[in-house]
Protein backbone atom coordinates (compact mmCIF):
# COMPACT_ATOMS: atom_id res chain seq x y z
CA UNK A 1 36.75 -0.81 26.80
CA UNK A 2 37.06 -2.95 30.09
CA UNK A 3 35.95 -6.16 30.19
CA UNK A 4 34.06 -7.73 32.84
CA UNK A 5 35.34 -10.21 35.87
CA UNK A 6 33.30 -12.76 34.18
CA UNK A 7 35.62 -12.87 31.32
CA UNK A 8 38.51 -12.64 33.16
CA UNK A 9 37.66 -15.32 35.31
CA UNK A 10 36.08 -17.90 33.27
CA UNK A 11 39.29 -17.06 30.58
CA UNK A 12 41.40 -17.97 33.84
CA UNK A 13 39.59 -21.12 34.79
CA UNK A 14 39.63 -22.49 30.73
CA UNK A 15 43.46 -22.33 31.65
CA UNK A 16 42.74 -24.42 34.53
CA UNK A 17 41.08 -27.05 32.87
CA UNK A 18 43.46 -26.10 29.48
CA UNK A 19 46.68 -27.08 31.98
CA UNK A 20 45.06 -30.24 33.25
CA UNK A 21 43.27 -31.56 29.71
CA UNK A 22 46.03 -33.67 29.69
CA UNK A 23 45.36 -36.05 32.37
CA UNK A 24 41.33 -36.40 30.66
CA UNK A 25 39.97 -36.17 34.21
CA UNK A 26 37.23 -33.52 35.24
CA UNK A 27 38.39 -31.19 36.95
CA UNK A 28 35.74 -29.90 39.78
CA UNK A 29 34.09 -26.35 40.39
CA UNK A 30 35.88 -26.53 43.88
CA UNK A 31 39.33 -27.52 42.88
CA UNK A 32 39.66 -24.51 40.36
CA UNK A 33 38.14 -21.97 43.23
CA UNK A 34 40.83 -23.07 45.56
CA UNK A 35 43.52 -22.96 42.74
CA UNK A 36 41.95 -19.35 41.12
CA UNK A 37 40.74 -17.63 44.28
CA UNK A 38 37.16 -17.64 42.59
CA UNK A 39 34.11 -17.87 44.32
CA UNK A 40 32.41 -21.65 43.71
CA UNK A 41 29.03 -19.75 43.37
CA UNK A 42 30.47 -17.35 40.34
CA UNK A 43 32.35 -20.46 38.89
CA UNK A 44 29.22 -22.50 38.29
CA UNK A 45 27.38 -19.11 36.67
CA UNK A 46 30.23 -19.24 34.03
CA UNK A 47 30.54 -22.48 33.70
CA UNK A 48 26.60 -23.02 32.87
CA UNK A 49 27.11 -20.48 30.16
CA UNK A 50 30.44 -22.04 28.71
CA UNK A 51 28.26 -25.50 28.63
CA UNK A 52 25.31 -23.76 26.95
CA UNK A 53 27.94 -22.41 24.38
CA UNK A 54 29.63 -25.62 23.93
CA UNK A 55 33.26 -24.79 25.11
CA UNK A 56 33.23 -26.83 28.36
CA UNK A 57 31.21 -30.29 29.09
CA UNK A 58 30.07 -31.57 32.69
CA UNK A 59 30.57 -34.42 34.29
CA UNK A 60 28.65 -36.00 36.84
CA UNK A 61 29.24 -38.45 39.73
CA UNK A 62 31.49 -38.63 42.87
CA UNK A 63 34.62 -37.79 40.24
CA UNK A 64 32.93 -35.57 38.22
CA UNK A 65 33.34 -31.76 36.76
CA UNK A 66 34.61 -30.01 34.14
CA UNK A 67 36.16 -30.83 30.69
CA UNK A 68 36.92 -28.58 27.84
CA UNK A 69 34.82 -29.60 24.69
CA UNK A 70 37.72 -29.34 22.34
CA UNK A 71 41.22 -29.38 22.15
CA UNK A 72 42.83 -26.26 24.11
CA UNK A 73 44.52 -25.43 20.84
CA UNK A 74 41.38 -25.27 19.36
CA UNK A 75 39.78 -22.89 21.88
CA UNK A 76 40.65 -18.88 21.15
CA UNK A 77 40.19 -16.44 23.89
CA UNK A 78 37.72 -14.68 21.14
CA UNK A 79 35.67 -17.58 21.65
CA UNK A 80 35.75 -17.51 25.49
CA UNK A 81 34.92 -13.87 25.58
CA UNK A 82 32.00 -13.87 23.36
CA UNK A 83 30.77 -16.55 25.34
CA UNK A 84 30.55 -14.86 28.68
CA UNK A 85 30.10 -11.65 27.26
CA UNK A 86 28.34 -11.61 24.12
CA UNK A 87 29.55 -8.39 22.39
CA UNK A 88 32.77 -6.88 22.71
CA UNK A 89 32.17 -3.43 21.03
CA UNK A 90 33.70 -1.01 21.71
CA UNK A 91 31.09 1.50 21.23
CA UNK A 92 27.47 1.07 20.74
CA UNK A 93 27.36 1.97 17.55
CA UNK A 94 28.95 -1.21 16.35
CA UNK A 95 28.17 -4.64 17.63
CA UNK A 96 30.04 -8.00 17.31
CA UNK A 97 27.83 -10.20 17.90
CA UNK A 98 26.09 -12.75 15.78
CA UNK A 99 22.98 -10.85 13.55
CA UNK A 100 22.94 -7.68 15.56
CA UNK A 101 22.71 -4.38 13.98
CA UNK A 102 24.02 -1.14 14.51
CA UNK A 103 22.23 0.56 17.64
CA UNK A 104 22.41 4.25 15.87
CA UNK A 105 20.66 5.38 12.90
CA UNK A 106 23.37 8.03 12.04
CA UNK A 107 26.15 5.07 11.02
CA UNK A 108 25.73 5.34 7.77
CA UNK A 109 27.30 9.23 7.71
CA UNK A 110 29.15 9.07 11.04
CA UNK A 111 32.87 9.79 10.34
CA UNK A 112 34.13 8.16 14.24
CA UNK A 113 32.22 4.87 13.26
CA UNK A 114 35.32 3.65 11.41
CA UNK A 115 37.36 3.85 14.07
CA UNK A 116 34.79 2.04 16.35
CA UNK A 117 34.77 -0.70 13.65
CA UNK A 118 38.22 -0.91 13.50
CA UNK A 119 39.22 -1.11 16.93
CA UNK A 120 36.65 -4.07 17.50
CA UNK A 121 38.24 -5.77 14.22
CA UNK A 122 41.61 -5.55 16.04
CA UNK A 123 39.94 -6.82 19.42
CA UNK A 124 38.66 -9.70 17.75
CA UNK A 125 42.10 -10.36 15.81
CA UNK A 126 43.88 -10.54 19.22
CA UNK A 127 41.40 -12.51 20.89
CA UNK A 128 41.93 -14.67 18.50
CA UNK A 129 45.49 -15.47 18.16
CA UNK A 130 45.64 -16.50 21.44
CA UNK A 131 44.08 -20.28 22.33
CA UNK A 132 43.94 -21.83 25.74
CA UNK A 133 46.84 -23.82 24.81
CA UNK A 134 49.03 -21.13 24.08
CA UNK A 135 47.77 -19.14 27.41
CA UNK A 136 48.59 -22.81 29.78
CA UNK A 137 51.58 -23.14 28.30
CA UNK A 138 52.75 -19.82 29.13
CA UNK A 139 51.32 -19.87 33.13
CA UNK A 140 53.65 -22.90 33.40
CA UNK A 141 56.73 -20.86 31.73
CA UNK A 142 56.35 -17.68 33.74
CA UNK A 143 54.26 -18.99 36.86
CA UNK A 144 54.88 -21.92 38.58
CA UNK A 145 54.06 -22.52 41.90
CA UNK A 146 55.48 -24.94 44.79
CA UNK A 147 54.95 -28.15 44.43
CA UNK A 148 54.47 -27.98 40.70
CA UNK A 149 51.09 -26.28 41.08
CA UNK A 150 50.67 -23.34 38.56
CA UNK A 151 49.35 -20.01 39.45
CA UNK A 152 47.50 -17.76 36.89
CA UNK A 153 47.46 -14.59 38.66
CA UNK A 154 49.39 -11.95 40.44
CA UNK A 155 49.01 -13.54 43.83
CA UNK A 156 49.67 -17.46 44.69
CA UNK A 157 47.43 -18.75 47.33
CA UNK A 158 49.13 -20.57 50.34
């Protein structure tokens, strides 16, 4: 099972916003581009869906961006994930999501389903021990940057 960039980056800009909830300002579309590498165009896609799921909040005016709805601590990754992705199955058999049911009519006597259904049990028990908070506060243990800036990824941008 891969996971889609759209996961991976809006997971990477929730840290953005996760490492600068502190200060309560919004933090703009632009600024976490520059800091993330991410295109501004594929930022505001995810962050329309993270609004319409209730994980981030907009603000307007000359100061205005993003905020995270709740506490950092009180985001999981699970959360983020299903948000921008909303399944992570690993087969089709199965689904994760919210009042779906089972795409094949054989689960009911299929001896590999139990595996499927316990690998996406496991997903979602990762996912979920891991919250922004704990994700920001390990980018500024194992990544910072000059000038107390804190890279997320592999490469830091100039």
């Amino acid at each position: 099972m891969k996971l889609t960039t759209r996961s991976s980056y809006g997971v990477r800009a929730l840290i953005r916003l996760a490492i600068e909830h502190d200060g309560g300002e919004p933090v703009s579309i632009g600024h976490i581009s520059r800091e993330e590498g991410i295109s501004n165009i594929y930022l505001e896609q995810i962050f329309n869906c993270l609004k319409n799921r209730g994980l981030v909040k907009s603000v307007r005016g000359p100061r205005g961006g993003y905020v995270l709805a709740r506490d950092p601590s009180r985001v999981s990754v699970y959360e983020v994930v299903m948000a921008l992705e909303g399944s992570i199955s690993p087969a089709r058999c199965i689904s994760s999501g919210k009042g779906k049911e089972n795409v094949c009519g054989k689960a009911s006597r299929c001896a590999s389903k139990e595996v499927w259904d316990e690998m996406g049990r496991q997903i979602k028990e990762t996912l979920g021990r891991f919250s922004l908070r704990d994700l920001a506060e390990r980018a500024m243990k194992i990544t910072p940057g000059k000038n107390g800036r804190v890279y997320i990824y592999e490469k830091s941008l100039s």
